[in-house]
C-alpha atoms as a PDB file:
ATOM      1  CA  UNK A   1       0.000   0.000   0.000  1.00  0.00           C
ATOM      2  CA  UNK A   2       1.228   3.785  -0.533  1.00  0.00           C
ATOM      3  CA  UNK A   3       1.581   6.308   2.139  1.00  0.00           C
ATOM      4  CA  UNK A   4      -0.931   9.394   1.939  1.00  0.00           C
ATOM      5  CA  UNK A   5       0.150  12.466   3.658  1.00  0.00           C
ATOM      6  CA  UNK A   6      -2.100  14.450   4.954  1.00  0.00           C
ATOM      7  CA  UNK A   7      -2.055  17.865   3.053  1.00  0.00           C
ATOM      8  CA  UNK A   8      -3.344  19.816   5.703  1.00  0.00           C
ATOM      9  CA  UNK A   9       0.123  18.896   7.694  1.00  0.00           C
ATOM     10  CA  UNK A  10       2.167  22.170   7.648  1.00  0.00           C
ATOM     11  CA  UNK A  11       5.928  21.780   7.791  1.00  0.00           C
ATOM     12  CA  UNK A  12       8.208  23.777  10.765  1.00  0.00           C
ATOM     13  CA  UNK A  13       9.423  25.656   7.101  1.00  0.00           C
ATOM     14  CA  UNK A  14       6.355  27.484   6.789  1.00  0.00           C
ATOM     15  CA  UNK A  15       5.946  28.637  10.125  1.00  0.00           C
ATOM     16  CA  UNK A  16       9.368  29.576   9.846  1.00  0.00           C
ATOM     17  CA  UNK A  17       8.784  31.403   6.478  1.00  0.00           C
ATOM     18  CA  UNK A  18       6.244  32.909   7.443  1.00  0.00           C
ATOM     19  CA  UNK A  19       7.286  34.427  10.501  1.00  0.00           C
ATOM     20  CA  UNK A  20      10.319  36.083   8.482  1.00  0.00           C
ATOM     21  CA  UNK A  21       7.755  37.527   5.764  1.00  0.00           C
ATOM     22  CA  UNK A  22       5.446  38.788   8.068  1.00  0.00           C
ATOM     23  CA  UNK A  23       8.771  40.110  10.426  1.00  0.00           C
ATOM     24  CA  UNK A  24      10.275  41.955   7.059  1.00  0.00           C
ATOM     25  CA  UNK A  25       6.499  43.102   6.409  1.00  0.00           C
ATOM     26  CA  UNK A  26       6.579  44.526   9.264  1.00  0.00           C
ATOM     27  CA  UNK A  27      10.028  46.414   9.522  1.00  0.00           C
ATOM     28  CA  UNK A  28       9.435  47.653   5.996  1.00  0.00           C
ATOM     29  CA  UNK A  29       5.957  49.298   7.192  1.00  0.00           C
ATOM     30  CA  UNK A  30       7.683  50.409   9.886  1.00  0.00           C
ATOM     31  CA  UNK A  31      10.574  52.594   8.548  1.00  0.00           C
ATOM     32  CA  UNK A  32       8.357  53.801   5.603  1.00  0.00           C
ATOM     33  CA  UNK A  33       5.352  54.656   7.924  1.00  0.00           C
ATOM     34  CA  UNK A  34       6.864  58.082  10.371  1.00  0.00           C
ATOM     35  CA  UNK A  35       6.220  60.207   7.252  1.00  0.00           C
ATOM     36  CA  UNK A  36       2.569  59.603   6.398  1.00  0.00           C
ATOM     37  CA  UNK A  37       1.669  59.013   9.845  1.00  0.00           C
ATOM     38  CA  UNK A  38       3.380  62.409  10.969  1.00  0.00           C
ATOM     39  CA  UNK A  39       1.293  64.484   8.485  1.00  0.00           C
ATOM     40  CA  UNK A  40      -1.950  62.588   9.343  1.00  0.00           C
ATOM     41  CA  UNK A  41      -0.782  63.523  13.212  1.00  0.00           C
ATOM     42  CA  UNK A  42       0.029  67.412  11.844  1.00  0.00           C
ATOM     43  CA  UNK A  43      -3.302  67.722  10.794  1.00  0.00           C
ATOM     44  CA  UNK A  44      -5.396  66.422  12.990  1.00  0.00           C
ATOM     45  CA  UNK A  45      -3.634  65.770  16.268  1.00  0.00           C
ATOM     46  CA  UNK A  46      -0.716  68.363  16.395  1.00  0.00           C
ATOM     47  CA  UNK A  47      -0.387  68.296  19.996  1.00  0.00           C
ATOM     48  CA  UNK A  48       0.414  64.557  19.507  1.00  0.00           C
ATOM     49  CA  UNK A  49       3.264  64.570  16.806  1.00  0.00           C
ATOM     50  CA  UNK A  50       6.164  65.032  19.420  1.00  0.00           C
ATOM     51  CA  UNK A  51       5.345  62.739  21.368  1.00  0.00           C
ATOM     52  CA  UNK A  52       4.405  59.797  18.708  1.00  0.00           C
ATOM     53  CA  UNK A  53       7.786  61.364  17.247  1.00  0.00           C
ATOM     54  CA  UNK A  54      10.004  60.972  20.660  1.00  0.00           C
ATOM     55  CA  UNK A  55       8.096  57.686  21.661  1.00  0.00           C
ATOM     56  CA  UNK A  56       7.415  54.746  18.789  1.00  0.00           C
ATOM     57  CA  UNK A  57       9.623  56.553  16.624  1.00  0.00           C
ATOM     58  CA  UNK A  58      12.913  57.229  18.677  1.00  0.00           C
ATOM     59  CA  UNK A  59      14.957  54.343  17.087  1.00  0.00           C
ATOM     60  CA  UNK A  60      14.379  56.279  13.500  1.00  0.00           C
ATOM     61  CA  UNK A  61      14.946  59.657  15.426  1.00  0.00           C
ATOM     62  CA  UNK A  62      18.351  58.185  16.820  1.00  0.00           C
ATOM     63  CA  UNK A  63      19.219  56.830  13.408  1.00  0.00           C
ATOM     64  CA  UNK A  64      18.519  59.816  11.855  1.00  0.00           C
ATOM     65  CA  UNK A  65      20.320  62.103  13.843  1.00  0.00           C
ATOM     66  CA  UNK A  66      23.476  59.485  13.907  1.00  0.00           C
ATOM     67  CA  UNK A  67      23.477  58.090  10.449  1.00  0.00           C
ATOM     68  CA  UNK A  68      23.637  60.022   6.975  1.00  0.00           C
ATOM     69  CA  UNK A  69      22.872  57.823   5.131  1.00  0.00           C
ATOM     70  CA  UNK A  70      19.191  57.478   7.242  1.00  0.00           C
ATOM     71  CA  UNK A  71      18.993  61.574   7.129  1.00  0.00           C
ATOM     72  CA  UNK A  72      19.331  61.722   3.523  1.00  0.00           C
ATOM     73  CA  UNK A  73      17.010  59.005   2.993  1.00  0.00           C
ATOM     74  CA  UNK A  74      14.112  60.807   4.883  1.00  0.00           C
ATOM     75  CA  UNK A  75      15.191  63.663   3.798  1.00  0.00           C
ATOM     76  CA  UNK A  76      14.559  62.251   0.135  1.00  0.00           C
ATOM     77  CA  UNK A  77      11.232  61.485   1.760  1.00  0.00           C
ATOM     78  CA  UNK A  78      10.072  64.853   2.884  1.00  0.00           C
ATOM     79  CA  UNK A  79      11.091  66.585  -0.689  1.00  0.00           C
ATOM     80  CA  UNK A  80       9.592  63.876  -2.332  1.00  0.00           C
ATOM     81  CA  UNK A  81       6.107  64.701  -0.346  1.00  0.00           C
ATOM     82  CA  UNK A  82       7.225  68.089  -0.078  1.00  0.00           C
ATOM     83  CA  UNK A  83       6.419  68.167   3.385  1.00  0.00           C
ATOM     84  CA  UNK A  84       9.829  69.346   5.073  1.00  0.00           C
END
């Protein structure tokens, strides 16, 4: 007789996959997102922005102020939005 494998058997792979898709996901999101969510903030919340800015954002603050190569890339940002 043949073995039948059960197809709804998931291997340790794709939980392993998947938890380094959804990881990258979510640092992607995460360095793109201070500019969008700092203009929603402006507008609507502007008593909010420094402290969203000094609190969930500090590791991009720190890299910013510490790393060219992160300034010029938000700096591309803000032209690019032309929101500086």
């Amino acid at each position: 007789m043949s073995e039948q494998h059960d197809s709804s058997e998931t291997k340790p792979i794709d939980y392993l996959t998947r938890s380094l898709v959804f990881t990258l996901l979510a640092f992607v999101i995460y360095v793109l997102s201070p500019l969008p969510v700092l203009i929603v903030v402006e507008l609507y919340l502007p008593e909010m922005a420094e402290t969203i800015e000094n609190g969930f954002y500090a590791p991009i603050v720190y890299c910013y102020d510490n790393f060219e190569w992160v300034e010029a890339f938000y700096d591309w940002q803000f032209e690019l939005l032309g929101w500086y």
